[in-house]
Protein backbone atom coordinates (compact mmCIF):
# COMPACT_ATOMS: atom_id res chain seq x y z
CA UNK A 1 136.97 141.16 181.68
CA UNK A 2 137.71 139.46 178.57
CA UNK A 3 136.47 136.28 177.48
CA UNK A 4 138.86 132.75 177.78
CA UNK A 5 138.79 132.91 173.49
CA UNK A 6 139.77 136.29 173.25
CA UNK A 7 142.51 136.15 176.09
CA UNK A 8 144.24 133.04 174.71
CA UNK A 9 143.83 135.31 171.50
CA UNK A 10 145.51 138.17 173.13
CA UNK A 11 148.31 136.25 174.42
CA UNK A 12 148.80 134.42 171.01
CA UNK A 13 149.18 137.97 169.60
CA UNK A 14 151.95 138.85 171.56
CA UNK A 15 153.52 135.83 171.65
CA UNK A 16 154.14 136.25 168.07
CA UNK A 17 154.99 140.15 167.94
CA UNK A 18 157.60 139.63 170.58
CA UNK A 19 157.44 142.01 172.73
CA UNK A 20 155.16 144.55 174.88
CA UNK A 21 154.04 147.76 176.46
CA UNK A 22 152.29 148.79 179.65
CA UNK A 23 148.43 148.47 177.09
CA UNK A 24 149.87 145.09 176.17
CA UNK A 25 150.49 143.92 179.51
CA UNK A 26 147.10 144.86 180.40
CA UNK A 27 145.60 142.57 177.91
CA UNK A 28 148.25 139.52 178.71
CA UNK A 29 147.64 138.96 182.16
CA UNK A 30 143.95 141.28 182.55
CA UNK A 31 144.77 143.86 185.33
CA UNK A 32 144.93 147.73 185.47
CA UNK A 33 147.45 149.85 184.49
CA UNK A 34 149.52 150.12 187.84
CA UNK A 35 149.91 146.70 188.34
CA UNK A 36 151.00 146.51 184.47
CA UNK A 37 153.37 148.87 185.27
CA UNK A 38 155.14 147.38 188.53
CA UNK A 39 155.07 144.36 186.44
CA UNK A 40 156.88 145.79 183.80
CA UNK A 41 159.13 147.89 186.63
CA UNK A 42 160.25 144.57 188.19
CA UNK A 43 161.25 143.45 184.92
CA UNK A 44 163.35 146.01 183.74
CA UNK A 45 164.92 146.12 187.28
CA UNK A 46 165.83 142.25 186.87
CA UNK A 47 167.82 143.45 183.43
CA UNK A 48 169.62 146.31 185.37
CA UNK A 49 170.40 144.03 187.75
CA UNK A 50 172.05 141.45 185.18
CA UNK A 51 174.05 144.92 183.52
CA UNK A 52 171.85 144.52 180.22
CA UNK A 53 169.57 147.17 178.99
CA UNK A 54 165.99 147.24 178.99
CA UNK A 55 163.81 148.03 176.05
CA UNK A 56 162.65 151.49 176.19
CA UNK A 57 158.80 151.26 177.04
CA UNK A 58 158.24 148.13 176.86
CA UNK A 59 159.54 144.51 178.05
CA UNK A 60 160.12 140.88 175.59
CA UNK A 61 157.09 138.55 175.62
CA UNK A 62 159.55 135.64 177.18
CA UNK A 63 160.45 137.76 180.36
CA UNK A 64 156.96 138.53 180.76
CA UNK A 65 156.03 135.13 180.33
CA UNK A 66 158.66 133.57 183.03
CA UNK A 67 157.45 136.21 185.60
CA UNK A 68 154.00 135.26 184.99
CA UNK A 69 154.96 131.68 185.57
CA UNK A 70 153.02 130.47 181.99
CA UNK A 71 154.78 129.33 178.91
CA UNK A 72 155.16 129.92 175.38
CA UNK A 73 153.84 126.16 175.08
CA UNK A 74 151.02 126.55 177.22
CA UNK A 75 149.51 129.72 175.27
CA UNK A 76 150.00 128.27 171.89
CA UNK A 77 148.05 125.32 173.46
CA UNK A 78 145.28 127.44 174.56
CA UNK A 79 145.41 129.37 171.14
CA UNK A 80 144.93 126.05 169.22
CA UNK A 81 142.35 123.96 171.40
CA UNK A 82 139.82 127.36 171.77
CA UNK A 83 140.37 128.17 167.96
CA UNK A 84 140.17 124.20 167.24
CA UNK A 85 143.51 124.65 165.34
């Protein structure tokens, strides 16, 4: 299990590239790889279900984030008080 640094680390990371895979997921919100994946399922079914299109193989960092009930505020917080930014 990662450390509190290295997750708000983590989640900074992807935060900034935008978007992420099933490995990504993994590190975001620390679980195995089949809950990463129904995670990442229920997402992409949410899209379908709107009639837009999904990324292929992976999900944005903002969808992940609302389904995860956090914020982009909240991990740039994190980021910044454990790094003493």
């Amino acid at each position: 299990m990662a450390d509190v640094k290295e997750l708000a680390k983590a989640r900074y990371e992807l935060l900034v590239k935008g978007w992420c895979n099933n490995q990504d997921i993994q590190q975001f919100w620390p679980c195995g790889y089949r809950s990463a994946k129904k995670i990442m399922n229920e997402i992409n079914e949410e899209i379908a279900k709107k009639g837009k299109k999904a990324l292929e193989g992976g999900v944005h960092v903002s969808r992940l984030i609302k389904k995860l009930n956090t914020s982009e505020t909240k991990i740039r917080k994190d980021y910044a008080d454990l790094n003493g930014i």
